[in-house]
C-alpha atoms as a PDB file:
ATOM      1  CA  UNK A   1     -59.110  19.469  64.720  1.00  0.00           C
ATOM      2  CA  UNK A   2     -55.543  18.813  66.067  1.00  0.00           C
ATOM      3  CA  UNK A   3     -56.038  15.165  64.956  1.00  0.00           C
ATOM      4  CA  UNK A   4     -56.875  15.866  61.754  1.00  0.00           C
ATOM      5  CA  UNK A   5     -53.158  18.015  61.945  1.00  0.00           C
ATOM      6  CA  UNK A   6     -51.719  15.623  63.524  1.00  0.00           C
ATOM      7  CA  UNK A   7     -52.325  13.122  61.038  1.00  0.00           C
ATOM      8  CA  UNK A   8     -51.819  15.432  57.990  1.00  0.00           C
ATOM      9  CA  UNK A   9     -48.364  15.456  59.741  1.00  0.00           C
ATOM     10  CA  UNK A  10     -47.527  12.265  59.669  1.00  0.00           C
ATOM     11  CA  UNK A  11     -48.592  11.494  56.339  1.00  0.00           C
ATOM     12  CA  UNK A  12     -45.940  14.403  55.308  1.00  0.00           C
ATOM     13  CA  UNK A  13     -42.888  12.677  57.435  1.00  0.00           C
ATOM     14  CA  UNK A  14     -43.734   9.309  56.457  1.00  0.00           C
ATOM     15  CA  UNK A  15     -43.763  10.684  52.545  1.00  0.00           C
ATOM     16  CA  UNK A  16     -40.025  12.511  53.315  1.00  0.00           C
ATOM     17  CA  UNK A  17     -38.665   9.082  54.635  1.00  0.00           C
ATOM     18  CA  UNK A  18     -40.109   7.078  51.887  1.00  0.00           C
ATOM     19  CA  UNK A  19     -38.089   9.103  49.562  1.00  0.00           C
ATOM     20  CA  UNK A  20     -34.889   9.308  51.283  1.00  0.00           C
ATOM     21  CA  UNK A  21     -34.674   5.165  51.772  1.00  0.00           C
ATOM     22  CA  UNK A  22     -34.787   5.126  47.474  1.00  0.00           C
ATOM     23  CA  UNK A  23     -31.156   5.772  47.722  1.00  0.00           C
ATOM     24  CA  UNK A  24     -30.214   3.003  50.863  1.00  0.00           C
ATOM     25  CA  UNK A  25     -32.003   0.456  48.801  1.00  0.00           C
ATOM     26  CA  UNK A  26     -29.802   1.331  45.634  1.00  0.00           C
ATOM     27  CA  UNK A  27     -26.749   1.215  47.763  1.00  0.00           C
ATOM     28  CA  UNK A  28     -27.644  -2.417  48.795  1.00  0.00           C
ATOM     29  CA  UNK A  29     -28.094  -3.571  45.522  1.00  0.00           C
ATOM     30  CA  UNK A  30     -24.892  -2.060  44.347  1.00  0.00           C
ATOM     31  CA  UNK A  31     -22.976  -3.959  46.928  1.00  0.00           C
ATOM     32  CA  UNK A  32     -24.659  -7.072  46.564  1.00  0.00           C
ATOM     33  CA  UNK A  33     -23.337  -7.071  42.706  1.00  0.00           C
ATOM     34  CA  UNK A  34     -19.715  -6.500  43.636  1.00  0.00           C
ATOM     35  CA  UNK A  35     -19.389  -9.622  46.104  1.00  0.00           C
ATOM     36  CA  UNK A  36     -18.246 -11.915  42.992  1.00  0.00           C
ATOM     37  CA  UNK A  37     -17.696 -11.679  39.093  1.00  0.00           C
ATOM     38  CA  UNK A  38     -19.335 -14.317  36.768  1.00  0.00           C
ATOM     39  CA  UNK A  39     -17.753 -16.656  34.521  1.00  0.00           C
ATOM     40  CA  UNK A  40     -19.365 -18.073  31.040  1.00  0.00           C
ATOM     41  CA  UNK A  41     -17.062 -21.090  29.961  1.00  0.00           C
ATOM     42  CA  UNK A  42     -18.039 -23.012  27.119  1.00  0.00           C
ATOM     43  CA  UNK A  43     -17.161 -26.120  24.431  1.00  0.00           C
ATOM     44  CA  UNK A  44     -17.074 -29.814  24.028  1.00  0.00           C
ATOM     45  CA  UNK A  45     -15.784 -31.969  27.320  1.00  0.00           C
ATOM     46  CA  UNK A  46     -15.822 -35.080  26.489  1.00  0.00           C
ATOM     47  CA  UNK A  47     -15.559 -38.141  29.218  1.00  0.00           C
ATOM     48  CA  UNK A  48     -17.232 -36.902  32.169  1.00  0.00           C
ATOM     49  CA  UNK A  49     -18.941 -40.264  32.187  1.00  0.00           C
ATOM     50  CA  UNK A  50     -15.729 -42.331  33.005  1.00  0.00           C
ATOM     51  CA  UNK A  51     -15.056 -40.743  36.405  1.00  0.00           C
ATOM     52  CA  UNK A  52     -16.562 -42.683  39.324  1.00  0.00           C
ATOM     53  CA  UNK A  53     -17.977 -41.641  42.683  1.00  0.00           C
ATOM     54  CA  UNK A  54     -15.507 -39.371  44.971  1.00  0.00           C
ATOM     55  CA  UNK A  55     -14.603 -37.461  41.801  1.00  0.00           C
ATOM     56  CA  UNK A  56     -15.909 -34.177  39.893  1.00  0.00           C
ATOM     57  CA  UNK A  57     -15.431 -32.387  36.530  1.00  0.00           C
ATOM     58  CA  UNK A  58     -15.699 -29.075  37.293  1.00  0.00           C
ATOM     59  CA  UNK A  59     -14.914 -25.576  36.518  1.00  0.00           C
ATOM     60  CA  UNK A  60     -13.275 -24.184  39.677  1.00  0.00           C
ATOM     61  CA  UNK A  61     -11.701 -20.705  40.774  1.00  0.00           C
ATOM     62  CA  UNK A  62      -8.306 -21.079  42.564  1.00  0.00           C
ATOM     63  CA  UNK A  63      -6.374 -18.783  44.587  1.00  0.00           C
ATOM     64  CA  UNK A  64      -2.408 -18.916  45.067  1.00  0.00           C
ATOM     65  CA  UNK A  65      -2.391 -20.139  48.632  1.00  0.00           C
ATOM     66  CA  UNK A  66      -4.448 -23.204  47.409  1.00  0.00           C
ATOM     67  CA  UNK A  67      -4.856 -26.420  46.138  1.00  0.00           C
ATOM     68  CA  UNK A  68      -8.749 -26.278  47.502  1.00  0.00           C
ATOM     69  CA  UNK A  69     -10.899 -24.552  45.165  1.00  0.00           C
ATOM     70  CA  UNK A  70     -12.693 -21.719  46.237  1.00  0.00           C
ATOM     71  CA  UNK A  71     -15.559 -21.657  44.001  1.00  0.00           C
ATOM     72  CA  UNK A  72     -16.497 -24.640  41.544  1.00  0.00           C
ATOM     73  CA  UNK A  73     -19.285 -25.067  39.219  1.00  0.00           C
ATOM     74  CA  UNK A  74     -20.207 -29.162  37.688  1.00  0.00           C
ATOM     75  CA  UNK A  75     -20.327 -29.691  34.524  1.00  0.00           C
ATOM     76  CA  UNK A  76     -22.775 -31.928  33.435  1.00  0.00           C
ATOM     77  CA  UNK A  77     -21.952 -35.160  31.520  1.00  0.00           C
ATOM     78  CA  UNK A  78     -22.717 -34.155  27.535  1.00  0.00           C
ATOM     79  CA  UNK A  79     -21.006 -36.015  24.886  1.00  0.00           C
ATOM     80  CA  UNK A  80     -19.825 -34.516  21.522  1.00  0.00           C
ATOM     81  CA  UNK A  81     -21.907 -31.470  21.983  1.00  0.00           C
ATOM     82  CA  UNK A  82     -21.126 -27.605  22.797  1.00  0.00           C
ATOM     83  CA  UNK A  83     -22.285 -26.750  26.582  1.00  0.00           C
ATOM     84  CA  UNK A  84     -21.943 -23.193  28.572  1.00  0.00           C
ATOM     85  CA  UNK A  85     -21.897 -23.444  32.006  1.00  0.00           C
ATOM     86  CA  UNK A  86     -22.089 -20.409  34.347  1.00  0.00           C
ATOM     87  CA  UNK A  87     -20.371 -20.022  37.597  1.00  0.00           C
ATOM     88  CA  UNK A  88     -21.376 -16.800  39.451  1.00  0.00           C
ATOM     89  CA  UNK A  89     -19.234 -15.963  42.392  1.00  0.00           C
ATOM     90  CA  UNK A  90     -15.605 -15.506  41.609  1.00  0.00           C
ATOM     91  CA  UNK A  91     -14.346 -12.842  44.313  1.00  0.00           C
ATOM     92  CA  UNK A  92     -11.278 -11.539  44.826  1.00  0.00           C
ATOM     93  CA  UNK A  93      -9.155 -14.193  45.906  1.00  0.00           C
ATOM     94  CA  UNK A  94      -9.818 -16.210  42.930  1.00  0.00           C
ATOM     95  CA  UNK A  95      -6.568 -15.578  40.555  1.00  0.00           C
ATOM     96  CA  UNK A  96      -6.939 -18.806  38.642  1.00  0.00           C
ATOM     97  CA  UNK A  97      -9.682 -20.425  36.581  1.00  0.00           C
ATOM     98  CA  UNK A  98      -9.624 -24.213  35.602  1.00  0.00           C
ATOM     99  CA  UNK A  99     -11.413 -26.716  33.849  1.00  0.00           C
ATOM    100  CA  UNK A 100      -9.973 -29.625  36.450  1.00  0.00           C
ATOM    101  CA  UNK A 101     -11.062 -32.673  38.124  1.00  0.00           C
ATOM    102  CA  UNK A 102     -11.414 -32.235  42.218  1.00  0.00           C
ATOM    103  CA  UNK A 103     -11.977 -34.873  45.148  1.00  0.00           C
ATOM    104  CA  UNK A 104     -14.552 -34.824  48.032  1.00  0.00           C
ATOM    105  CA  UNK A 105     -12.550 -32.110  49.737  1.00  0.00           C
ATOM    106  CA  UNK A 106     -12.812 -29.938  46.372  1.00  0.00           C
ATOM    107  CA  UNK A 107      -9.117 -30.256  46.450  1.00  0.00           C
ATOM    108  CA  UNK A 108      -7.789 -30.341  42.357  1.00  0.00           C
ATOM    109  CA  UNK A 109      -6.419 -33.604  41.105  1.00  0.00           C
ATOM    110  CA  UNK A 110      -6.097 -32.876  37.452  1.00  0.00           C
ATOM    111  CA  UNK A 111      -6.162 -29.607  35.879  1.00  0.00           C
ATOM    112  CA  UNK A 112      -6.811 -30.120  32.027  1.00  0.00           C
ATOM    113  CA  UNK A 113      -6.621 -26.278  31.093  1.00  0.00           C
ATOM    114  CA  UNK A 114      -6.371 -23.090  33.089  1.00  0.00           C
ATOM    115  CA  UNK A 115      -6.628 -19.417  32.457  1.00  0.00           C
ATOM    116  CA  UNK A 116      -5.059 -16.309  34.857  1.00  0.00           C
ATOM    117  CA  UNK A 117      -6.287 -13.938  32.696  1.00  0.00           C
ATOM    118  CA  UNK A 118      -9.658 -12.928  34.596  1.00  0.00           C
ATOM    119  CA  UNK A 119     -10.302  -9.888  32.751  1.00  0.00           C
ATOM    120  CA  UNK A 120     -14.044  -8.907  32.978  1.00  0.00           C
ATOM    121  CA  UNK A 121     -16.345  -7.522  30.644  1.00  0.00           C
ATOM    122  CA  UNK A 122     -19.534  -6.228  32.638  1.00  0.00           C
ATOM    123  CA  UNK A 123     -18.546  -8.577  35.588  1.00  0.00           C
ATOM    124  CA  UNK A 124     -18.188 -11.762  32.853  1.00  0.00           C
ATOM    125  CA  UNK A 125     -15.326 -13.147  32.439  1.00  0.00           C
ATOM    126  CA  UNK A 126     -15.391 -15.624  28.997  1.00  0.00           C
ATOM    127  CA  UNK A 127     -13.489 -18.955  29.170  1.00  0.00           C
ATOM    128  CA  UNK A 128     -13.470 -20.793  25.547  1.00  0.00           C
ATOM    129  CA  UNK A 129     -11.863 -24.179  26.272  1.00  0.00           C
ATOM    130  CA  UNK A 130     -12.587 -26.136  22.557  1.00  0.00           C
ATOM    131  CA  UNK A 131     -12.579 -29.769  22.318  1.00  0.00           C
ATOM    132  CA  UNK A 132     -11.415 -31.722  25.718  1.00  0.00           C
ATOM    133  CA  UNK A 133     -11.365 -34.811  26.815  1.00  0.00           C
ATOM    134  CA  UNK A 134     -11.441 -35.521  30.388  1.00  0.00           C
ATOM    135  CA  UNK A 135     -11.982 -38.958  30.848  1.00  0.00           C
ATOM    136  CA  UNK A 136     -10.277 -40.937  34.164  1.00  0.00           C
ATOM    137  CA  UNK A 137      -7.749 -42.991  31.763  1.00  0.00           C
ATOM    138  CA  UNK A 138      -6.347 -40.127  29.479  1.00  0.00           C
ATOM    139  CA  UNK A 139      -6.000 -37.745  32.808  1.00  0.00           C
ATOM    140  CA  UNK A 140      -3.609 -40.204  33.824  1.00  0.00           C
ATOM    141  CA  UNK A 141      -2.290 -41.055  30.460  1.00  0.00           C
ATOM    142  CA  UNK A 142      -1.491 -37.030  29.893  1.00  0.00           C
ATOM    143  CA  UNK A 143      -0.860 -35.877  33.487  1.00  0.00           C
ATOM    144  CA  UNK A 144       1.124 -38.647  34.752  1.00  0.00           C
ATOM    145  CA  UNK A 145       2.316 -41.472  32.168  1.00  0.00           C
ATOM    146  CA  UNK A 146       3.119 -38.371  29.871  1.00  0.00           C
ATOM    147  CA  UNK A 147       5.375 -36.380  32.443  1.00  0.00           C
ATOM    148  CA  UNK A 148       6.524 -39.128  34.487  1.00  0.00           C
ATOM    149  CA  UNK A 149       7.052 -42.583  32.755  1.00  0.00           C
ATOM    150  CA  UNK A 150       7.218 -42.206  29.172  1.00  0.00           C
ATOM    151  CA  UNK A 151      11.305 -40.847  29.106  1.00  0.00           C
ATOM    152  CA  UNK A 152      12.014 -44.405  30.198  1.00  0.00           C
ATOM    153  CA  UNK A 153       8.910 -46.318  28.829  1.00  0.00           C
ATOM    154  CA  UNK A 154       8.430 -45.814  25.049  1.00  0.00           C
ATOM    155  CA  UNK A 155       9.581 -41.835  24.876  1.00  0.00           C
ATOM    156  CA  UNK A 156      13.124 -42.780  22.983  1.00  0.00           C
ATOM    157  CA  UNK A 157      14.009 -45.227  20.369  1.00  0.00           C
ATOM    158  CA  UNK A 158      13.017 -47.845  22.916  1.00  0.00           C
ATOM    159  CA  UNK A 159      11.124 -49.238  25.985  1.00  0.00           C
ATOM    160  CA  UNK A 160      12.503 -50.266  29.742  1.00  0.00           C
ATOM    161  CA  UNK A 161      11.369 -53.562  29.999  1.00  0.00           C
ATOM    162  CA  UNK A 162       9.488 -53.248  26.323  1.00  0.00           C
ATOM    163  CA  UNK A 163       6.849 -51.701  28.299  1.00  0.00           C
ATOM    164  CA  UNK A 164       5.115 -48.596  26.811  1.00  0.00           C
ATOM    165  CA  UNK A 165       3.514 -46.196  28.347  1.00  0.00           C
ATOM    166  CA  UNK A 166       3.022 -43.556  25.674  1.00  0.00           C
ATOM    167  CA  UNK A 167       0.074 -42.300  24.081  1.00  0.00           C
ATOM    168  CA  UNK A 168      -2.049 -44.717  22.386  1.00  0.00           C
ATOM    169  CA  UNK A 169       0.060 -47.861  23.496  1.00  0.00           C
ATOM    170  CA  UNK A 170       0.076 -47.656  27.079  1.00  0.00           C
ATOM    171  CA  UNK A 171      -3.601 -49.066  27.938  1.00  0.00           C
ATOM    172  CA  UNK A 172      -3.034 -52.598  25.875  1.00  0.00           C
ATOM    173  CA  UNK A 173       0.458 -52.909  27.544  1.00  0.00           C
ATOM    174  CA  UNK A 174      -1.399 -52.177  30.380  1.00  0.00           C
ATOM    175  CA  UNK A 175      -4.572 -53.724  31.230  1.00  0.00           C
ATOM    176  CA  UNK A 176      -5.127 -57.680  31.656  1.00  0.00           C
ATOM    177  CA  UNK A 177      -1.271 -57.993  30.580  1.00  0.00           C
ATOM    178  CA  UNK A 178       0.837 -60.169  32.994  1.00  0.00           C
ATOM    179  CA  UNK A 179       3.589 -59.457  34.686  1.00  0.00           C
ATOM    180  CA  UNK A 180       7.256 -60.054  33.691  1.00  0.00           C
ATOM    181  CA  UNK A 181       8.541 -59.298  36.825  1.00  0.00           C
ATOM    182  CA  UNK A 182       5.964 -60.542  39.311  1.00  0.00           C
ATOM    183  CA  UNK A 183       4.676 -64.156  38.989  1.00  0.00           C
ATOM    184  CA  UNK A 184       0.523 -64.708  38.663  1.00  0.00           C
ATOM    185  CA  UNK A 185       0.221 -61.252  38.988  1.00  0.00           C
ATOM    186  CA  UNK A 186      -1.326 -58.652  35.967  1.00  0.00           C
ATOM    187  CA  UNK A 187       0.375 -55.400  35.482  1.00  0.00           C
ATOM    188  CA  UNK A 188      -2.985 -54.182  35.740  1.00  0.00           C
ATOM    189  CA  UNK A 189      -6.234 -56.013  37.239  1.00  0.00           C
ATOM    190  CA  UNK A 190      -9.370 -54.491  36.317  1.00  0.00           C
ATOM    191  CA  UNK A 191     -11.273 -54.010  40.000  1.00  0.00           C
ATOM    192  CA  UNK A 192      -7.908 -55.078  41.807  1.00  0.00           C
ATOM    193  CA  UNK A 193      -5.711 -52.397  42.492  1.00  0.00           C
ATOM    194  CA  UNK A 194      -4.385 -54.733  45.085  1.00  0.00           C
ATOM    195  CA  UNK A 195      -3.572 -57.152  42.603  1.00  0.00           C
ATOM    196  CA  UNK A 196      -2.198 -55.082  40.191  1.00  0.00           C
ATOM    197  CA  UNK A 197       1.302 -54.659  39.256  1.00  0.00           C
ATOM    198  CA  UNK A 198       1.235 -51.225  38.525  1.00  0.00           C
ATOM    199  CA  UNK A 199      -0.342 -49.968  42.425  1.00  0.00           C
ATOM    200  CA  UNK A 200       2.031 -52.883  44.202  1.00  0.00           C
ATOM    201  CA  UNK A 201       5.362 -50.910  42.847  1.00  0.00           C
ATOM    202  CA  UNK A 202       4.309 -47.165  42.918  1.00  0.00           C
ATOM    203  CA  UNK A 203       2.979 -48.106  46.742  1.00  0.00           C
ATOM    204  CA  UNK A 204       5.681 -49.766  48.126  1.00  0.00           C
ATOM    205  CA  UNK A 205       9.759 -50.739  47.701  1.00  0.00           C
ATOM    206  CA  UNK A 206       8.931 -53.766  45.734  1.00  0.00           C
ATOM    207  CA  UNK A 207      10.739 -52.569  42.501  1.00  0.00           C
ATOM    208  CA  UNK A 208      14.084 -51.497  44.033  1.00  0.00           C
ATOM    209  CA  UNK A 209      15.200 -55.103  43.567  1.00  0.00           C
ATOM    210  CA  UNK A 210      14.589 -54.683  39.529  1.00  0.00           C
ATOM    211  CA  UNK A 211      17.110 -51.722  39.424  1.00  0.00           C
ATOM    212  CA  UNK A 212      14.938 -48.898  39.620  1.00  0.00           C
ATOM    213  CA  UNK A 213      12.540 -48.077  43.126  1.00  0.00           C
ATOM    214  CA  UNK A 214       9.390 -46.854  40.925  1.00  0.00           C
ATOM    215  CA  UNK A 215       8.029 -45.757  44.305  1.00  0.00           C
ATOM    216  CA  UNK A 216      10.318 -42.360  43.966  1.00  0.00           C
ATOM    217  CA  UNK A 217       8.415 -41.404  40.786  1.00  0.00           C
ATOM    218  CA  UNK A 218       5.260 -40.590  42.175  1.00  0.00           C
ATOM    219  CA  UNK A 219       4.682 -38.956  45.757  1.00  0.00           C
ATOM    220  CA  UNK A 220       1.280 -37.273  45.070  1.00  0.00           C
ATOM    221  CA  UNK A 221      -1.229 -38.723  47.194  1.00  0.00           C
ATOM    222  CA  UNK A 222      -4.043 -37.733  45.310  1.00  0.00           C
ATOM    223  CA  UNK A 223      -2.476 -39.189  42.249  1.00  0.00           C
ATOM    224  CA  UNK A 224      -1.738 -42.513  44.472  1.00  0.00           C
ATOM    225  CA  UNK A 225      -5.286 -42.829  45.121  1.00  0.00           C
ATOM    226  CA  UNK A 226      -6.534 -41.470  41.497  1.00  0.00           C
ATOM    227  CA  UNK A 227      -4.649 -44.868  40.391  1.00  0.00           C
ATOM    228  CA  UNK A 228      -5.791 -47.126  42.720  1.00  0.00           C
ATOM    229  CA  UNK A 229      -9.608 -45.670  41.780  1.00  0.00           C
ATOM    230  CA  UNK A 230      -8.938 -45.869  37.885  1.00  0.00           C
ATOM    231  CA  UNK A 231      -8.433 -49.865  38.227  1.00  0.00           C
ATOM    232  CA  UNK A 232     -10.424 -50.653  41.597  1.00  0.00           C
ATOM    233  CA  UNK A 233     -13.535 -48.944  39.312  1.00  0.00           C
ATOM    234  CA  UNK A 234     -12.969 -51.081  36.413  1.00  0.00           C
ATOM    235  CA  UNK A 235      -9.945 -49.949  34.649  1.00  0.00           C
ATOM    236  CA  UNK A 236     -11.732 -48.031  31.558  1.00  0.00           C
ATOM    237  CA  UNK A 237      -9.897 -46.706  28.709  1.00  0.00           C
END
């Protein structure tokens, strides 16, 4: 008889416990949803294709302290068509959101468009970035020639050295064009960023003969090497 009370006993404790650990296992879950918000970013990225080995378009969550992203999400290589790609995981520290480019080290290299407004709607935060396109060439062409060369080459009335390096001229003045300044030498040398013009004077002194030491223009390593990559990989408009 005391076993059968013993037993009726411990089916009655193990029924209390049962229904007290409901509410830990809710806690849990609650926690578990708060470690990150999620971000829905859609529209047409064109280009992805042109961007060798070593390099990723991505959709990345920055904080202030950082170049290295702290979350990133691929986006896959579509053409002329509208894509969504979620990124779950964007915590705290994350105060910026970009559509951007990043090397091995997930460090950012371009940034085509970003967004600090990270208000969220049931944890989502929306990111609507149109028609882009993020091919290797017009990164350079936008984020570089744009804001670094064009004041002196094409920008005004005229061209330093008739060399232009605006916006729909710069790749034929470019690519397979030799140099005016540098005997048997290209400006550019499709697979020979050693043998290009263009990487010999932004790498070295070579140019402070010719009135102007190009090397002062651009100090970014990444960009350096983003160069060097665009023409050792072909050179593709």
């Amino acid at each position: 008889m005391k076993k059968y009370i013993l037993f009726g006993g411990y089916l009655l404790l193990l029924a209390y416990i049962t229904s007290c650990d409901d509410g830990r296992i809710y806690e849990k879950t609650e926690t578990l949803s708060e470690e990150g918000r999620t971000l829905k970013m859609s529209g047409k990225i064109n280009g992805i294709s042109k961007w060798p080995d070593g390099y990723s378009v991505v959709v990345a969550g920055f904080s202030d302290e950082s170049e290295y992203a702290v979350v990133t999400k691929t986006i896959p290589a579509v053409e002329d068509d509208e894509i969504q790609v979620t990124m779950t995981g964007v915590s705290d520290k994350v105060t910026t959101i970009e559509l951007c480019v990043i090397n091995k080290l997930r460090k950012r290299v371009i940034s085509f468009q970003s967004m600090d407004d990270l208000t969220a709607v049931d944890d989502t935060i929306l990111m609507d970035v149109g028609t882009v396109n993020v091919g290797m060439y017009h990164g350079i062409q936008e984020k570089v020639f744009n804001t670094t060369c064009a004041h002196c080459h094409g920008g005004s009335s005229s061209a330093a050295a008739n060399l232009y390096l605006t916006e729909g001229k710069s790749y034929e003045a470019l690519v397979n064009r030799p140099s005016k300044k540098v005997d048997g030498m290209l400006l550019v040398k499709p697979g020979s960023a050693q043998e290009s013009v263009l990487h010999t004077l932004l790498n070295t002194t070579i140019s402070s003969t010719w009135g102007y030491d190009h090397s002062k223009e651009i100090v970014s390593s990444p960009i350096l090497t983003l160069i060097g990559d665009w023409i050792n990989n072909g050179a593709q408009e």
